[in-house]
N, C-alpha and C. Protein backbone atom coordinates (compact mmCIF):
# COMPACT_ATOMS: atom_id res chain seq x y z
N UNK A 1 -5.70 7.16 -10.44
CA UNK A 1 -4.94 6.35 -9.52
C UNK A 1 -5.44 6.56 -8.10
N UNK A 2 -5.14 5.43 -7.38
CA UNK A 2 -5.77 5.83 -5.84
C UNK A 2 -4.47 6.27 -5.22
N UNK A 3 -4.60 6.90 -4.25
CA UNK A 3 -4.02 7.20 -3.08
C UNK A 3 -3.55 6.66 -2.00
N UNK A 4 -4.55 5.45 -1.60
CA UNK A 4 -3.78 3.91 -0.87
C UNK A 4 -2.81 3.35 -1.52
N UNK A 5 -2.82 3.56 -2.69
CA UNK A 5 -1.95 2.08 -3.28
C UNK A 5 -1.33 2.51 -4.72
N UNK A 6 -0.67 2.06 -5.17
CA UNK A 6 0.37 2.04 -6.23
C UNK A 6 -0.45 1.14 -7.65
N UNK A 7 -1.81 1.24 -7.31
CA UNK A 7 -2.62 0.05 -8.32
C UNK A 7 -3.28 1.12 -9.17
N UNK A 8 -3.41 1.34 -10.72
CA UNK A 8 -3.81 1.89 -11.64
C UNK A 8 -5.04 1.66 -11.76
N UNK A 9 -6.10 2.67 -11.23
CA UNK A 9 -7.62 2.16 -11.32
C UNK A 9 -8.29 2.97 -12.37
N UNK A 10 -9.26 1.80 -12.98
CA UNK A 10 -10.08 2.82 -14.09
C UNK A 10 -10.31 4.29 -14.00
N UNK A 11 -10.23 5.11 -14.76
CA UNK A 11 -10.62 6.73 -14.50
C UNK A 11 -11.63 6.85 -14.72
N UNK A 12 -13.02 6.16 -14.88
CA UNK A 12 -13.89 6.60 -14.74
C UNK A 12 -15.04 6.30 -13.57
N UNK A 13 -13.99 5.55 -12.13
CA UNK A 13 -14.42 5.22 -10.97
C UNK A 13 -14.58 6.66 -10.27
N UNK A 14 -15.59 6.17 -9.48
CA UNK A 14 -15.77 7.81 -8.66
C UNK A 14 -15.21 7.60 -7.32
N UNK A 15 -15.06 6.36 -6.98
CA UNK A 15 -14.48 5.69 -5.70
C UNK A 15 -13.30 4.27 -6.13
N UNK A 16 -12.82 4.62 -4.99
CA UNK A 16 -11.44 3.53 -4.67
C UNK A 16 -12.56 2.31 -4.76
N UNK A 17 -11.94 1.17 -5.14
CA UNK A 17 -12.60 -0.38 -5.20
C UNK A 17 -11.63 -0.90 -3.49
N UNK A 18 -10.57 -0.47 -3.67
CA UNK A 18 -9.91 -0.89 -2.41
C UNK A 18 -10.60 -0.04 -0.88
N UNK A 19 -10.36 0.98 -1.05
CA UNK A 19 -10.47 1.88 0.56
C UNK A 19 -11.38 2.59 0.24
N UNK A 20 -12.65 3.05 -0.73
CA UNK A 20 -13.82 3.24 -0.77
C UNK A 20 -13.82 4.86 -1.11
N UNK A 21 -12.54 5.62 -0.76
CA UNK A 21 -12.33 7.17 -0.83
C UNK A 21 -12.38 7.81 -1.93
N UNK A 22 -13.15 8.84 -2.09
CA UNK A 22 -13.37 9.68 -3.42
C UNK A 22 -12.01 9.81 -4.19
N UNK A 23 -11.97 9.64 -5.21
CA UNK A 23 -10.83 10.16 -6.02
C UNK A 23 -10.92 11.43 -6.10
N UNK A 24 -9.44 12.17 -6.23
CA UNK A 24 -9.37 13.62 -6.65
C UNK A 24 -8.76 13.66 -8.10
N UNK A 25 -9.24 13.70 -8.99
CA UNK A 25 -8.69 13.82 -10.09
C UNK A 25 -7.54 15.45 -10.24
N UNK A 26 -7.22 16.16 -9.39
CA UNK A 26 -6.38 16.75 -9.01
C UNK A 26 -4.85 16.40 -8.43
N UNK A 27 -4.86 15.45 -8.07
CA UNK A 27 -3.88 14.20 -7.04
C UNK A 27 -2.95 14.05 -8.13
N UNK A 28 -1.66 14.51 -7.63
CA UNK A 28 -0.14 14.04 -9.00
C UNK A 28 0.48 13.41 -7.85
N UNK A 29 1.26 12.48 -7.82
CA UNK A 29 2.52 11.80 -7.33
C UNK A 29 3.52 12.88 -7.90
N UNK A 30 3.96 13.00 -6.80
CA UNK A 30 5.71 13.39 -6.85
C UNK A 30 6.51 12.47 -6.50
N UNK A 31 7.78 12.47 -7.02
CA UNK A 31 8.82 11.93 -6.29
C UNK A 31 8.98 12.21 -4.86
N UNK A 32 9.92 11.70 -4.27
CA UNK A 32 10.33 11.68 -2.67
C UNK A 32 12.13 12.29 -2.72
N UNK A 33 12.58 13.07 -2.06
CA UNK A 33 13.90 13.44 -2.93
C UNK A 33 14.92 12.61 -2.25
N UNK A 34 14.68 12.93 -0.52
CA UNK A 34 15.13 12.13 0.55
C UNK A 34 14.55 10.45 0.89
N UNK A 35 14.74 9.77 0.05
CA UNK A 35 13.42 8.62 0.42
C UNK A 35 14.67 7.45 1.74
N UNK A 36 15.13 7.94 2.05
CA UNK A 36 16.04 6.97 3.54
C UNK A 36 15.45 6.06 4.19
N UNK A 37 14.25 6.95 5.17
CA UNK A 37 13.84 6.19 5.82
C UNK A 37 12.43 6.14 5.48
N UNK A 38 11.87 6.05 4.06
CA UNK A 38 10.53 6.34 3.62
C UNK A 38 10.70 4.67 2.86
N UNK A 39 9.56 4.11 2.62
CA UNK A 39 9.27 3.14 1.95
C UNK A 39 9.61 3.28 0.51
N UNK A 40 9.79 2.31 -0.43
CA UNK A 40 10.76 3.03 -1.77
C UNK A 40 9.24 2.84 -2.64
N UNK A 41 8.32 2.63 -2.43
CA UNK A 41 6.83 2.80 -2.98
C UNK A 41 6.08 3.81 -2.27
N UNK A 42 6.78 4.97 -1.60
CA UNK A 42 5.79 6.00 -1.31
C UNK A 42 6.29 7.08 -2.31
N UNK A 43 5.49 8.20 -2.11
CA UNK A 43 5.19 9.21 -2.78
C UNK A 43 4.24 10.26 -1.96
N UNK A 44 4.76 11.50 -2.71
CA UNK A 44 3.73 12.99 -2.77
C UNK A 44 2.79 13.31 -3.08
N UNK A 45 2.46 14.02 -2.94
CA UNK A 45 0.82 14.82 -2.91
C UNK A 45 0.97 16.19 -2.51
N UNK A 46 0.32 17.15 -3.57
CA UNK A 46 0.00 18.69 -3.04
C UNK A 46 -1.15 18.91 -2.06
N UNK A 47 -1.07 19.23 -1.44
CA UNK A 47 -2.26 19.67 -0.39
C UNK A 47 -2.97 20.70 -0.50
N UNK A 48 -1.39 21.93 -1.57
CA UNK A 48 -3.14 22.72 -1.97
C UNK A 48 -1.96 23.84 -1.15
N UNK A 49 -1.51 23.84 -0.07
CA UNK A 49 -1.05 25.03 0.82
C UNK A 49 0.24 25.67 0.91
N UNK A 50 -0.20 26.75 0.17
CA UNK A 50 1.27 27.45 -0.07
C UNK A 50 1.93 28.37 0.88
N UNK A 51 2.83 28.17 1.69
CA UNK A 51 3.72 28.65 3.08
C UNK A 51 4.61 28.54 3.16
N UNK A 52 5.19 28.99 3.76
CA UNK A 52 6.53 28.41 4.59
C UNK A 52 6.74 27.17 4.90
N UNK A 53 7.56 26.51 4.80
CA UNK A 53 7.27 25.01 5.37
C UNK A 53 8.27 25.12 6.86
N UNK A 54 7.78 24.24 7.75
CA UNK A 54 8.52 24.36 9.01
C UNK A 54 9.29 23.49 8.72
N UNK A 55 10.09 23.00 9.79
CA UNK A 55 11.43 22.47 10.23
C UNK A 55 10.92 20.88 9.98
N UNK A 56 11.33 19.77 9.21
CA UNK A 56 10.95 18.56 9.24
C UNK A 56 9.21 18.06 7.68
N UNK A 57 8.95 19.32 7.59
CA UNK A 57 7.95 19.20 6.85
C UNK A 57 8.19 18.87 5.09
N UNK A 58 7.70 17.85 4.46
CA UNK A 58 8.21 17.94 2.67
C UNK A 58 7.20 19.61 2.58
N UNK A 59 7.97 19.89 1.21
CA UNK A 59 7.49 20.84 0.53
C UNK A 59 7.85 20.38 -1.42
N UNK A 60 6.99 20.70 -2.01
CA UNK A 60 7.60 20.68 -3.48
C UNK A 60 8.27 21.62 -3.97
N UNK A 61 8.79 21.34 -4.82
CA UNK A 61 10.46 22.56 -5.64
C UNK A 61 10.92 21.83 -6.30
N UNK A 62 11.40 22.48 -7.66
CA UNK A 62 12.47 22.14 -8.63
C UNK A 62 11.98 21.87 -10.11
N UNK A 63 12.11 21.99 -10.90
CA UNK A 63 11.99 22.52 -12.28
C UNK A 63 11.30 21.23 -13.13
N UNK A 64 11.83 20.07 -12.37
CA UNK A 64 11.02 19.02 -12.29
C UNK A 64 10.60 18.78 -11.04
N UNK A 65 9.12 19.19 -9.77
CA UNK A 65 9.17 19.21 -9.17
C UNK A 65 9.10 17.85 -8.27
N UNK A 66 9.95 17.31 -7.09
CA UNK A 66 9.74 16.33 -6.13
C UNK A 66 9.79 17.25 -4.68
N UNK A 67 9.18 16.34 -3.83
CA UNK A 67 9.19 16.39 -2.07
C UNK A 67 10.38 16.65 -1.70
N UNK A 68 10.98 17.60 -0.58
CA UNK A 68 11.98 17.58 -0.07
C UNK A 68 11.70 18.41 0.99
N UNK A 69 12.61 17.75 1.96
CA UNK A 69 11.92 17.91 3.70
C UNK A 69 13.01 19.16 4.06
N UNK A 70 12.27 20.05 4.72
CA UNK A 70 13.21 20.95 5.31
C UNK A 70 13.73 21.10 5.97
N UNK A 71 15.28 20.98 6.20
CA UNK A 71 16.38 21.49 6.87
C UNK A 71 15.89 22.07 8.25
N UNK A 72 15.29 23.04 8.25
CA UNK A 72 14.94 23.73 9.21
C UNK A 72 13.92 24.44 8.82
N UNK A 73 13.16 25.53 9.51
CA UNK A 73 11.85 26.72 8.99
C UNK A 73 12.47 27.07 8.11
N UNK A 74 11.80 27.37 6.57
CA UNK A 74 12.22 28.11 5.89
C UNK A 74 11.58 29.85 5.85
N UNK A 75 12.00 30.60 5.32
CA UNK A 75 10.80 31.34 5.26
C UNK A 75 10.35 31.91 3.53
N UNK A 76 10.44 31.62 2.60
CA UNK A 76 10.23 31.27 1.32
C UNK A 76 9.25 30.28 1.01
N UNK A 77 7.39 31.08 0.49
CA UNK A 77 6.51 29.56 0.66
C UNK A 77 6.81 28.91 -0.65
N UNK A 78 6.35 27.98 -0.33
CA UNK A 78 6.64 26.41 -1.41
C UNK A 78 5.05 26.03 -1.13
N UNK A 79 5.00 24.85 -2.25
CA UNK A 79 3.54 24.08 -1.70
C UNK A 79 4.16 23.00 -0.81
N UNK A 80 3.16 22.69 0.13
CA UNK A 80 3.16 21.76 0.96
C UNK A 80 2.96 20.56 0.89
N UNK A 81 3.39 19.85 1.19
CA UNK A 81 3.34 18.29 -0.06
C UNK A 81 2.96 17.21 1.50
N UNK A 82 1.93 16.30 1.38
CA UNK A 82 1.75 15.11 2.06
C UNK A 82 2.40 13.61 1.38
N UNK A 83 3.28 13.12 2.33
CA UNK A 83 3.71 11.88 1.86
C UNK A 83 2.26 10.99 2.14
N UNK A 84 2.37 9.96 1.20
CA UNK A 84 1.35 8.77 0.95
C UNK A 84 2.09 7.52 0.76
N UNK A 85 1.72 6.48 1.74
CA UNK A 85 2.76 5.28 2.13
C UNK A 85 1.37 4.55 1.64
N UNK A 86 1.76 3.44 0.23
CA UNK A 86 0.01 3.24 0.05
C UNK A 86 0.03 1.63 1.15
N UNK A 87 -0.88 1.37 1.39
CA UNK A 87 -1.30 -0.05 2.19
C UNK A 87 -1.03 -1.28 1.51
């Protein structure tokens, strides 16, 4: 799947047909937990960085894991999750 967009692309592309960017065959969508003021077609992404998350930042958690933005600094690391609003 790409990362711009919500469009199911062959898996054996090495590049987006739309925005040209390497696929990461690593890349899961998460849910969004808070999606308010988020587009109801975005979604998560791990980044890979496990920390603390600051004040306002998603992080992933939960047994089924989705995005959820923090309250405030936590100090307990989580992975760090990038929202993706596709084009």
């Amino acid at each position: 799947m790409c990362r711009c967009s919500n469009r199911n692309v062959h898996a054996d592309f090495k590049f987006c047909p739309y925005c040209g960017d390497k696929f990461n065959k690593q890349d899961k969508r998460y849910p969004i937990a808070n999606i308010f003021d988020l587009e109801a077609y975005s979604y998560a992404i791990n980044t890979g960085i496990k920390r603390p998350p600051k004040k306002g930042e998603y992080f992933l958690s939960g047994a089924v894991p989705a995005a959820y933005p923090a309250p405030n600094d936590l100090s307990i690391p989580y992975y760090i999750a990038e929202i993706v609003e596709p084009c």
